[in-house]
N, C-alpha and C. Protein backbone atom coordinates (compact mmCIF):
# COMPACT_ATOMS: atom_id res chain seq x y z
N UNK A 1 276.88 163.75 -62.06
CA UNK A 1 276.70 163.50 -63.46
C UNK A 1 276.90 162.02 -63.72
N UNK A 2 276.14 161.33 -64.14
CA UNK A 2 275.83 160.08 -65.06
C UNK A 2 276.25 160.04 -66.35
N UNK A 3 277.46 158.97 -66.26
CA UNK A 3 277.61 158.52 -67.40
C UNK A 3 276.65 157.39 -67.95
N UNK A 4 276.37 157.70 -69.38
CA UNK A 4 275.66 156.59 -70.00
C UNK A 4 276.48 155.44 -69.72
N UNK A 5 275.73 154.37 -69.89
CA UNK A 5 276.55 152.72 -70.43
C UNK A 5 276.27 152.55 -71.27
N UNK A 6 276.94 151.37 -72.03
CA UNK A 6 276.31 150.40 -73.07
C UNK A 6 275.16 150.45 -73.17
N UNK A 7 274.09 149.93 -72.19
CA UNK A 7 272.92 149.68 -72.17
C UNK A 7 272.06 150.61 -72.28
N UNK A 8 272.49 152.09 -72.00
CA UNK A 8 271.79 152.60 -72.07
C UNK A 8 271.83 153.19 -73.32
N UNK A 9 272.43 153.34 -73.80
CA UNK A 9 272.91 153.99 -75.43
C UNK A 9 271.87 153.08 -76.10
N UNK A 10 272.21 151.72 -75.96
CA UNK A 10 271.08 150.51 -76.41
C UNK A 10 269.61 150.77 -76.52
N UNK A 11 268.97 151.72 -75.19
CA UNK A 11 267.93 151.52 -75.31
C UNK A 11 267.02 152.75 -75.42
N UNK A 12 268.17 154.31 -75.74
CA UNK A 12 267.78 155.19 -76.26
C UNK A 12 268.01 155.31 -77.67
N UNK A 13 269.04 155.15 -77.68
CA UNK A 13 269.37 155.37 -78.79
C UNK A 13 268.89 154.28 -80.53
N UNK A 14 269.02 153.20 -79.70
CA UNK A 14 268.80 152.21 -80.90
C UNK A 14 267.37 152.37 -81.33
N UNK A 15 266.62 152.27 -80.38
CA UNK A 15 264.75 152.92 -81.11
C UNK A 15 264.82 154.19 -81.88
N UNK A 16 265.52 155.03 -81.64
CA UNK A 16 265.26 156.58 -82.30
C UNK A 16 265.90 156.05 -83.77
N UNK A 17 267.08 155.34 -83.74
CA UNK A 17 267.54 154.66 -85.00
C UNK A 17 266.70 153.79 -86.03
N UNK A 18 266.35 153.00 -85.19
CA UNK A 18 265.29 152.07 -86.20
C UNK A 18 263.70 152.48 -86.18
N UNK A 19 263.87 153.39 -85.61
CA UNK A 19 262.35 154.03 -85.58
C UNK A 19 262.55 155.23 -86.63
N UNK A 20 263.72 155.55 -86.86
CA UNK A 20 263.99 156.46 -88.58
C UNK A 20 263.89 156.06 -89.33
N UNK A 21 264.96 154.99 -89.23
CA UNK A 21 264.78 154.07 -90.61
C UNK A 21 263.35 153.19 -90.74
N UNK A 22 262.61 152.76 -89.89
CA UNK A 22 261.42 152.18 -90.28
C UNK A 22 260.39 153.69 -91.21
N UNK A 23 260.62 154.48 -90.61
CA UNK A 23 259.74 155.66 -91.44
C UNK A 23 260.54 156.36 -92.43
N UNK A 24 261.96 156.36 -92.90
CA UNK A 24 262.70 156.40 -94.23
C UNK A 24 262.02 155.03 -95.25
N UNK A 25 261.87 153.81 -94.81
CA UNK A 25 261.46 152.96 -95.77
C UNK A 25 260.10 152.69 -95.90
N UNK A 26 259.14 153.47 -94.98
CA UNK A 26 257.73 153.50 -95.42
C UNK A 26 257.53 154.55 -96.43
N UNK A 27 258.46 155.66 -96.07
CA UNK A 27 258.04 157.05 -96.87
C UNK A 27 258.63 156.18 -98.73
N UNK A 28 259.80 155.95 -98.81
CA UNK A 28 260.72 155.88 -100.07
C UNK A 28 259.67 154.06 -100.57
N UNK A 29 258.88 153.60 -99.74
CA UNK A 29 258.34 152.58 -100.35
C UNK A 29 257.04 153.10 -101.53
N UNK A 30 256.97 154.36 -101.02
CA UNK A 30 255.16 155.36 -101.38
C UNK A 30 255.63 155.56 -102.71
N UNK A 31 257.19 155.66 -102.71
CA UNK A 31 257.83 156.12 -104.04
C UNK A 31 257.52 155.33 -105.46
N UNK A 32 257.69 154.17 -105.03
CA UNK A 32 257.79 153.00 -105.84
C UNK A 32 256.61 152.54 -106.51
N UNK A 33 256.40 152.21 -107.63
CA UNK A 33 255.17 151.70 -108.36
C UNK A 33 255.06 150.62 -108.52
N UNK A 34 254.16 150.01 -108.56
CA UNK A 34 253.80 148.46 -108.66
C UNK A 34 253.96 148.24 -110.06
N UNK A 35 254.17 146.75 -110.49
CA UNK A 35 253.45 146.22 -111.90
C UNK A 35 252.75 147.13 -112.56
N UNK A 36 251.40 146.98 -111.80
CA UNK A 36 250.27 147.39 -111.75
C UNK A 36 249.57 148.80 -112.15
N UNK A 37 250.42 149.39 -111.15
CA UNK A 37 250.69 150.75 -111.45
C UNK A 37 251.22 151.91 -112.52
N UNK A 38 252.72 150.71 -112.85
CA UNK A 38 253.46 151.20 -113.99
C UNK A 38 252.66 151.38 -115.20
N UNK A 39 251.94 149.67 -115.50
CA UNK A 39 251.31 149.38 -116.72
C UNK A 39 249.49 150.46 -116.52
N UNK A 40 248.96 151.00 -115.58
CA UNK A 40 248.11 151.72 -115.87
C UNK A 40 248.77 153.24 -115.93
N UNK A 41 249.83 153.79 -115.53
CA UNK A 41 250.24 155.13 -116.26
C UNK A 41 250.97 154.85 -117.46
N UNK A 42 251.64 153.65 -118.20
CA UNK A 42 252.07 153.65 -119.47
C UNK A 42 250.77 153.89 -120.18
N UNK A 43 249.17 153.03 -119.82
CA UNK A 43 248.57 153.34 -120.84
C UNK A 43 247.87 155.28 -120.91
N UNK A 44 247.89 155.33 -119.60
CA UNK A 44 247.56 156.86 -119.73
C UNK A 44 247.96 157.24 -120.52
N UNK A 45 249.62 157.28 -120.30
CA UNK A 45 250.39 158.07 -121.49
C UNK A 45 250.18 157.92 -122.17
N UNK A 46 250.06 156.90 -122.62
CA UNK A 46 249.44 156.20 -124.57
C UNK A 46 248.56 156.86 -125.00
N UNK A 47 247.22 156.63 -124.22
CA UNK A 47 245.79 156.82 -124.64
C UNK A 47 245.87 158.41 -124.66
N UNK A 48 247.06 159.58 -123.76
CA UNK A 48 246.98 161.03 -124.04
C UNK A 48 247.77 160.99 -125.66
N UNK A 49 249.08 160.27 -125.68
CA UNK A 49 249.01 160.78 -126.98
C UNK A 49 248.71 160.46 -127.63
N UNK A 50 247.84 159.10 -128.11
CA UNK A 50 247.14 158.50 -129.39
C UNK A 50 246.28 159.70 -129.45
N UNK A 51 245.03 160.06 -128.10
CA UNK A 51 244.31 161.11 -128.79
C UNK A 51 245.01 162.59 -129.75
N UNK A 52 245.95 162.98 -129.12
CA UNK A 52 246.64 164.06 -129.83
C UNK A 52 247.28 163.64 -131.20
N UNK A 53 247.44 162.30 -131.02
CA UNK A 53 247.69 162.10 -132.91
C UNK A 53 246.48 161.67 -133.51
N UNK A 54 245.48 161.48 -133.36
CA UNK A 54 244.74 161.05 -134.00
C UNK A 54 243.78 162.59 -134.62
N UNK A 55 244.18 163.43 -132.90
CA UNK A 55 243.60 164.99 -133.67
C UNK A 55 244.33 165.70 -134.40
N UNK A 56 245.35 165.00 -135.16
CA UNK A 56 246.55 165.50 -135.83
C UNK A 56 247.31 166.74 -135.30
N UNK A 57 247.12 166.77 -134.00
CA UNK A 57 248.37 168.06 -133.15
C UNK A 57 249.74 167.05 -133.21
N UNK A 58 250.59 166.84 -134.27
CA UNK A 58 251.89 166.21 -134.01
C UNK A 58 252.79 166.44 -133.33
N UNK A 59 252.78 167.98 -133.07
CA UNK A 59 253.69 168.59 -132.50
C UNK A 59 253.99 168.16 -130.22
N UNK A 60 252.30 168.23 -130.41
CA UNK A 60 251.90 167.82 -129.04
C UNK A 60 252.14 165.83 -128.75
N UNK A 61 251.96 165.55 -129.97
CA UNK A 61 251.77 164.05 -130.06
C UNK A 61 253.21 163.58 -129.94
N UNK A 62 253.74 164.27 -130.68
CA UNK A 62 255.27 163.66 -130.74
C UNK A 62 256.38 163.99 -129.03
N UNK A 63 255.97 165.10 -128.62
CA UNK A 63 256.41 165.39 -127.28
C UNK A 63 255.88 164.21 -125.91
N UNK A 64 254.42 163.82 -126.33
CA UNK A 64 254.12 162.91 -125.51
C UNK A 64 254.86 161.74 -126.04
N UNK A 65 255.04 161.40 -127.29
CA UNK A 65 255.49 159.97 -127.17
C UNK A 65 257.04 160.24 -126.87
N UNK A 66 257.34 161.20 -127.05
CA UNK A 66 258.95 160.90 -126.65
C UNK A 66 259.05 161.21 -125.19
N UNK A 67 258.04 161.32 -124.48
CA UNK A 67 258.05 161.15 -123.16
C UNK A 67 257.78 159.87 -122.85
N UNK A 68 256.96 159.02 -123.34
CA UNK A 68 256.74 157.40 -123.30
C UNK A 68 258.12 156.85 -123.15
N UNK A 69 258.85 157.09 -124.90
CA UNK A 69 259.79 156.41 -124.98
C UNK A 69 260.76 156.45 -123.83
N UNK A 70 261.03 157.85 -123.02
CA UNK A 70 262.07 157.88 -121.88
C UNK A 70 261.77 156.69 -120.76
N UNK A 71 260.73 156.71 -120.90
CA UNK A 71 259.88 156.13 -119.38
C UNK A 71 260.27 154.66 -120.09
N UNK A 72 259.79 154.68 -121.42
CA UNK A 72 259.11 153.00 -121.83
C UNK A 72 259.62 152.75 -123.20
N UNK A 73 260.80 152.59 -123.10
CA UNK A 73 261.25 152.59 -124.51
C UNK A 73 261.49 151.32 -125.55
N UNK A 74 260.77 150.49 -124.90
CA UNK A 74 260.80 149.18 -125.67
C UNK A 74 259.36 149.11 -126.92
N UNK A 75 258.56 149.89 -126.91
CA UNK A 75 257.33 149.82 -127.63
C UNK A 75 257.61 150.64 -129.17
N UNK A 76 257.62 149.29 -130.06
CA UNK A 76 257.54 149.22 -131.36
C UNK A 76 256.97 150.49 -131.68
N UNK A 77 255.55 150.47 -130.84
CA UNK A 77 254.40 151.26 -131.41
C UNK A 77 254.31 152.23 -131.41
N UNK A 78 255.20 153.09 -130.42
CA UNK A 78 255.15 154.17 -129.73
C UNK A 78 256.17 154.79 -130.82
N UNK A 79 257.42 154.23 -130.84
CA UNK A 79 258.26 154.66 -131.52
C UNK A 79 257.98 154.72 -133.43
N UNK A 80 257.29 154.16 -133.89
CA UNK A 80 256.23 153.95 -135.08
C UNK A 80 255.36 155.51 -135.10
N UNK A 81 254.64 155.69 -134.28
CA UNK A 81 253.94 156.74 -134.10
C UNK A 81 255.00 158.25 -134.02
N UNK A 82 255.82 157.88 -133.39
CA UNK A 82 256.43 159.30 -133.25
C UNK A 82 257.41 159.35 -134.58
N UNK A 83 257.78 158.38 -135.37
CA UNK A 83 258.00 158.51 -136.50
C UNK A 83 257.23 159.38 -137.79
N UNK A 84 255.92 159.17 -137.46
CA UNK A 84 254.49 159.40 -138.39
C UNK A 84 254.75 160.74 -137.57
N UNK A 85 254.81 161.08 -136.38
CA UNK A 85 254.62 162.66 -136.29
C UNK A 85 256.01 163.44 -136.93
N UNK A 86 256.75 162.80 -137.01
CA UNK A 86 258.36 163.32 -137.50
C UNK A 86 258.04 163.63 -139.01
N UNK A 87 257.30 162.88 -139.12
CA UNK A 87 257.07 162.63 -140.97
C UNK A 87 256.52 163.64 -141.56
N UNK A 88 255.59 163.75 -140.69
CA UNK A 88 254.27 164.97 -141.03
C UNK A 88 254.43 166.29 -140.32
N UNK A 89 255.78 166.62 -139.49
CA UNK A 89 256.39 167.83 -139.40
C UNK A 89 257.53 168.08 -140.31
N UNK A 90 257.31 166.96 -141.39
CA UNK A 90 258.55 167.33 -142.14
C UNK A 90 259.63 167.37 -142.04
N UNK A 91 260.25 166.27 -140.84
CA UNK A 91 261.67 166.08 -139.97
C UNK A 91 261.97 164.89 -140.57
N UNK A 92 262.26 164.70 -141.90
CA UNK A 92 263.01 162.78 -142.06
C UNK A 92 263.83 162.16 -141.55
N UNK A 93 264.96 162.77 -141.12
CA UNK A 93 265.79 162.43 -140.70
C UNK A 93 265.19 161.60 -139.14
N UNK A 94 264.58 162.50 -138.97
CA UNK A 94 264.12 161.99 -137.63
C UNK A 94 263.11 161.06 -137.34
N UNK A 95 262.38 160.89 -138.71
CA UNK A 95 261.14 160.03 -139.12
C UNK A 95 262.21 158.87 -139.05
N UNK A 96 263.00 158.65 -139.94
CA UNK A 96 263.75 157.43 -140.51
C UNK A 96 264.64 156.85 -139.17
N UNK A 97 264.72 157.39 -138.14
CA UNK A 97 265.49 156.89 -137.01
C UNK A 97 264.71 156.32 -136.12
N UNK A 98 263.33 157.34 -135.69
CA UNK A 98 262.19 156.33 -135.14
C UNK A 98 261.68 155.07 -135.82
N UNK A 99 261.85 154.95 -137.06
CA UNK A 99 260.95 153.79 -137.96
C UNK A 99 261.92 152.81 -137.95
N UNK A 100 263.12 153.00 -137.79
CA UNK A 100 264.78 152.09 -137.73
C UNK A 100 264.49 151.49 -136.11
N UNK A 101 264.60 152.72 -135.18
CA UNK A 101 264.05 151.86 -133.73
C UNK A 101 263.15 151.17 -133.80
N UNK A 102 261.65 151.43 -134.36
CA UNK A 102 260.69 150.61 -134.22
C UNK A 102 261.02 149.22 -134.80
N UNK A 103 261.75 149.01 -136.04
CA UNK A 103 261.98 147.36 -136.69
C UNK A 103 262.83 147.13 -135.87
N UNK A 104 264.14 147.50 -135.18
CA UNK A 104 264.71 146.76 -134.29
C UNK A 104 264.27 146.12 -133.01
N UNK A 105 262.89 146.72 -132.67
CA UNK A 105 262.19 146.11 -131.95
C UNK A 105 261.41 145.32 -132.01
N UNK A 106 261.26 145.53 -133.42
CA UNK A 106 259.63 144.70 -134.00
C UNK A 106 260.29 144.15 -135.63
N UNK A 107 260.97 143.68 -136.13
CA UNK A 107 261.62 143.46 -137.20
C UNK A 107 260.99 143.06 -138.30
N UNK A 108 259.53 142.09 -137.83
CA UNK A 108 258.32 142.14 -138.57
C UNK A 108 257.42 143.49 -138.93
N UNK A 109 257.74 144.58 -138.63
CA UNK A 109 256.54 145.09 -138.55
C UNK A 109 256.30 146.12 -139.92
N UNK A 110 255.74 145.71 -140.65
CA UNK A 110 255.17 145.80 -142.08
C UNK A 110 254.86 147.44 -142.01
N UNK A 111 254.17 147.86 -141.14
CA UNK A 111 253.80 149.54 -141.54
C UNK A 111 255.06 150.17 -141.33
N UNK A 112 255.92 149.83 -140.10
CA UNK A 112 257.17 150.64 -140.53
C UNK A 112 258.47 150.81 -141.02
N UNK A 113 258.13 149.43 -141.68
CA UNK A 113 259.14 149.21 -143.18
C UNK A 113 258.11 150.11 -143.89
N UNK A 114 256.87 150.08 -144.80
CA UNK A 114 256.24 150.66 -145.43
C UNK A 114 256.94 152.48 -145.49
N UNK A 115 256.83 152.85 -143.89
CA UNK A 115 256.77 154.36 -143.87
C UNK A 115 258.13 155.01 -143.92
N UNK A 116 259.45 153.69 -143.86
CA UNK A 116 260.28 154.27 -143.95
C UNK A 116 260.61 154.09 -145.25
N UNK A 117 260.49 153.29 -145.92
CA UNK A 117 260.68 153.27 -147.34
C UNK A 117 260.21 154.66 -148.01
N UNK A 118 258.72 154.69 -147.59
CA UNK A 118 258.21 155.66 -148.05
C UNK A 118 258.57 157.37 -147.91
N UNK A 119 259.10 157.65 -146.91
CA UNK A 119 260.06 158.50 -145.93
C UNK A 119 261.44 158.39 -146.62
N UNK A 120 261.80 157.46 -146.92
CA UNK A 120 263.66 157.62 -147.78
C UNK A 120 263.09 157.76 -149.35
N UNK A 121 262.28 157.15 -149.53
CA UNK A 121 262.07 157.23 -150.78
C UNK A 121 261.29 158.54 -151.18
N UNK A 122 260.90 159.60 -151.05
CA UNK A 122 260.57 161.10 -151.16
C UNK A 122 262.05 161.66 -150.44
N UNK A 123 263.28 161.50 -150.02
CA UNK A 123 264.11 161.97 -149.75
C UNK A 123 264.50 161.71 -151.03
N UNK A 124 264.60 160.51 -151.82
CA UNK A 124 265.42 160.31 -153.05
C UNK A 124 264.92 161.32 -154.12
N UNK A 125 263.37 161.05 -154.25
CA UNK A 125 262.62 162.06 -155.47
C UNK A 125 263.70 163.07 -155.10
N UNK A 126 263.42 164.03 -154.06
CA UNK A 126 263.67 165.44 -153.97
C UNK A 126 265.21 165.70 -154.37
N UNK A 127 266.14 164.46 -154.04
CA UNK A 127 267.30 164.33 -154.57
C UNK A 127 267.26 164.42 -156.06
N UNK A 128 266.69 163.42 -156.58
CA UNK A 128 266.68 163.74 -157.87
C UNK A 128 266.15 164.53 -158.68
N UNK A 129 265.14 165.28 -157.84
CA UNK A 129 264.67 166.63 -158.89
C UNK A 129 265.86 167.70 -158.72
N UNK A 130 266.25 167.82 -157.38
CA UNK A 130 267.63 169.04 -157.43
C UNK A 130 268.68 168.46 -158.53
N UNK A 131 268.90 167.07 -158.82
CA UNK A 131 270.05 166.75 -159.72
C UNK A 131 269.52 166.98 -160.93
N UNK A 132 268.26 166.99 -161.52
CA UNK A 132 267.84 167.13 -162.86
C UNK A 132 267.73 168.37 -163.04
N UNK A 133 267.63 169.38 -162.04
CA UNK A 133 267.66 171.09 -162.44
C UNK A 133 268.98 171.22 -162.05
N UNK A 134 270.26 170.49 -161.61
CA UNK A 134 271.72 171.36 -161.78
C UNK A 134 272.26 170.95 -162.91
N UNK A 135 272.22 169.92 -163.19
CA UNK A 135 272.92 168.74 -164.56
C UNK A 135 272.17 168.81 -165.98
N UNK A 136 273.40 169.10 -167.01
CA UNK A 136 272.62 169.62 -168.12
C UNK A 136 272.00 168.43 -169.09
N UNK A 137 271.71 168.26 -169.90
CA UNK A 137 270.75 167.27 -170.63
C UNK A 137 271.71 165.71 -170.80
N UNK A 138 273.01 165.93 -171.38
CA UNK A 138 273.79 164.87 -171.47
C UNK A 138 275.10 164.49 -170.74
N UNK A 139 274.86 165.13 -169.37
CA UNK A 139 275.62 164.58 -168.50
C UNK A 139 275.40 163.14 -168.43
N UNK A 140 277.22 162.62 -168.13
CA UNK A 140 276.39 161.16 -168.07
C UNK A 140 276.24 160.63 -166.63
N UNK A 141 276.59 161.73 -165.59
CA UNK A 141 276.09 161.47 -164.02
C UNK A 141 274.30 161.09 -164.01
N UNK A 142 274.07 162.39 -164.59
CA UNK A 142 272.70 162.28 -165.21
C UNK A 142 271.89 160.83 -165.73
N UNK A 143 272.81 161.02 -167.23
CA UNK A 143 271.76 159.47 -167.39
C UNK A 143 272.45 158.22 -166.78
N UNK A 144 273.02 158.08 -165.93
CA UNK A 144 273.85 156.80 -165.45
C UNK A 144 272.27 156.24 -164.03
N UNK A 145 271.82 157.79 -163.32
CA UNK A 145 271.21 158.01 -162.95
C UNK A 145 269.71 157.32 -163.21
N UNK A 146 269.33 158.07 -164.55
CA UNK A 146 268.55 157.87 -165.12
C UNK A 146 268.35 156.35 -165.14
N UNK A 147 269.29 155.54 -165.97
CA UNK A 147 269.17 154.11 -166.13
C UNK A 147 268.76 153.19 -164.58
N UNK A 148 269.33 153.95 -163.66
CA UNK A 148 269.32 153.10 -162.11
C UNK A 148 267.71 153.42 -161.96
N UNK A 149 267.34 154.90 -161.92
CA UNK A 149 265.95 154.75 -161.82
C UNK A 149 264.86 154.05 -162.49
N UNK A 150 265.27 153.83 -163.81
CA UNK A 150 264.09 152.85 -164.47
C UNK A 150 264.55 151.83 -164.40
N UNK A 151 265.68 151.38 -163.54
CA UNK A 151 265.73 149.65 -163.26
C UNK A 151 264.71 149.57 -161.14
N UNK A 152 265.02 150.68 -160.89
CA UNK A 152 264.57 150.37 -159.76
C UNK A 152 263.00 150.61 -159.99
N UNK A 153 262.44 151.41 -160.90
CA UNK A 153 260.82 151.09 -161.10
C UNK A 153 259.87 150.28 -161.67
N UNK A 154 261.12 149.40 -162.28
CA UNK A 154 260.52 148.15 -162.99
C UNK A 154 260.63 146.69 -162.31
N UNK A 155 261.42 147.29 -161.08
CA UNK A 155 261.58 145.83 -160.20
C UNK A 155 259.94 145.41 -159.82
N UNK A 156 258.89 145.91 -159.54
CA UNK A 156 257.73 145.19 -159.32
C UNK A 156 256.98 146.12 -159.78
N UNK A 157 256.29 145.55 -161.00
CA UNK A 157 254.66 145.86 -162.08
C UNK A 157 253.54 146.45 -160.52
N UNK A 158 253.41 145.68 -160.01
CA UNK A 158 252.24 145.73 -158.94
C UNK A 158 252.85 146.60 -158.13
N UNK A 159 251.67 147.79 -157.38
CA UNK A 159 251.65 148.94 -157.16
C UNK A 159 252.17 148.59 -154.91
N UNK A 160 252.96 149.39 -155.15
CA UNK A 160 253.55 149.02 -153.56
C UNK A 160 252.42 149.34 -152.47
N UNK A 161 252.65 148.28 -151.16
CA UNK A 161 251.14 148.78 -150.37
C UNK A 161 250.20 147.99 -150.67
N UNK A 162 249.88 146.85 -151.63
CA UNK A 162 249.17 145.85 -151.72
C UNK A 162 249.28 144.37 -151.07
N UNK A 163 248.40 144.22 -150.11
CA UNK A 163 249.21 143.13 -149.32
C UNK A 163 248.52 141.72 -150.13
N UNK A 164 249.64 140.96 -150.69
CA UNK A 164 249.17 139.71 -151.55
C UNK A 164 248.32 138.86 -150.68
N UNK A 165 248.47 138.28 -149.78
CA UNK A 165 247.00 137.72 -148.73
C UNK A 165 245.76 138.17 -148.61
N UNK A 166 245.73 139.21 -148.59
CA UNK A 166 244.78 139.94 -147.71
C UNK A 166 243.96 140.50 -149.11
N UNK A 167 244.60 140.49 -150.42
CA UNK A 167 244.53 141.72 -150.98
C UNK A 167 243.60 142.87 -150.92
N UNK A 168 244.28 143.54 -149.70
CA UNK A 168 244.24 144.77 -148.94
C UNK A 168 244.82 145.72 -149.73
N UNK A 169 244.13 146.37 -150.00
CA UNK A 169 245.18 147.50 -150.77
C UNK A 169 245.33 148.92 -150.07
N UNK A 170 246.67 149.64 -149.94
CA UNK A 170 247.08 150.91 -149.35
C UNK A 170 247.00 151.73 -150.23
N UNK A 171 246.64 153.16 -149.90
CA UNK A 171 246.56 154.32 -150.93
C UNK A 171 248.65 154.63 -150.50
N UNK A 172 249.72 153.93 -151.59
CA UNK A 172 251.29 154.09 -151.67
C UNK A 172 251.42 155.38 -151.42
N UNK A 173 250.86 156.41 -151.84
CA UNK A 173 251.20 157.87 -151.82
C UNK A 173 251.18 158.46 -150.50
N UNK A 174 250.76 158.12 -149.92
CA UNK A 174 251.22 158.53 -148.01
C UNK A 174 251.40 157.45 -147.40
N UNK A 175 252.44 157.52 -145.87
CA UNK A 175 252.79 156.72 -144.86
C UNK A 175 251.67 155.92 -144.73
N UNK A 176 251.49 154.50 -144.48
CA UNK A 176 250.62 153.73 -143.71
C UNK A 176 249.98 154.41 -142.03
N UNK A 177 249.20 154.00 -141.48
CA UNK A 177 248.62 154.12 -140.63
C UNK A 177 249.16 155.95 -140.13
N UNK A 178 248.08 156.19 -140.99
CA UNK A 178 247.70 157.93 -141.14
C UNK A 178 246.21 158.18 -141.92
């Protein structure tokens, strides 16, 4: 019986070693996506759920973008959009948190200031129609109320959704880009 040596351990053993690991880091390299790669399945994803919101399935639309966001969560746009599907399933709460992510990303971005305003502000109506059917005529919770609302509707004559540059005008009564 033959004992191994050094050398020989060396020259069985060390190939079967780095001959694993060379095919552990070809296989786990297959794993990995390029640039390239990444940015043509982000737009897949996009372009599947823009079509599903644009065919107004929100339900489907909003599942794809909150699959974006896991993957890709820096996009204003994405998070904007899945707001508009939150909106139009009738989830505010959840509208108003996507439209909050989207300006923290995008702090300029005019449609979703628009939709969340527009989104808190039909939370307020509905507030205030439940307070005008519990509260009797001369409560003064009521008109204290009252007075705040006709100071906040007289802050601007000109109809919200009109962009002074452009003068572009928005139909105010629904979310922007819908």
């Amino acid at each position: 019986m033959r004992l191994m040596s050094f050398f020989d351990v060396g020259t069985t053993v060390m190939p079967r070693i780095l001959g694993c690991s060379f095919i552990a880091a070809l296989l786990l390299s297959g794993c990995a996506q390029t640039p390239v790669e990444k940015t043509r399945h982000a737009l897949t994803l996009h372009a599947e759920a823009s079509a599903l919101y644009l065919a107004k399935d929100c339900e489907a639309a909003l599942k794809a973008y909150q699959n974006i966001i896991k993957k890709y969560p820096a996009g204003a746009e994405t998070w904007f959009r899945a707001g508009n599907c939150h909106a139009r399933l009738k989830q505010r709460g959840a509208a108003v948190a996507a439209y909050r992510e989207a300006l923290l990303l995008s702090p300029s971005y005019g449609k979703a200031w628009h939709n969340l305003i527009y989104v808190e502000g039909q939370a307020l109506i509905e507030t205030l129609e439940r307070m005008d059917a519990q509260l009797v005529e001369g409560d003064p919770a009521r008109l204290q109320v009252a007075k705040l609302l006709e100071k906040l509707l007289t802050i601007d004559a000109a109809p919200y959704g009109v962009n002074e540059l452009t003068s572009e005008a928005h139909d105010s009564r629904r979310p922007m880009g819908q």
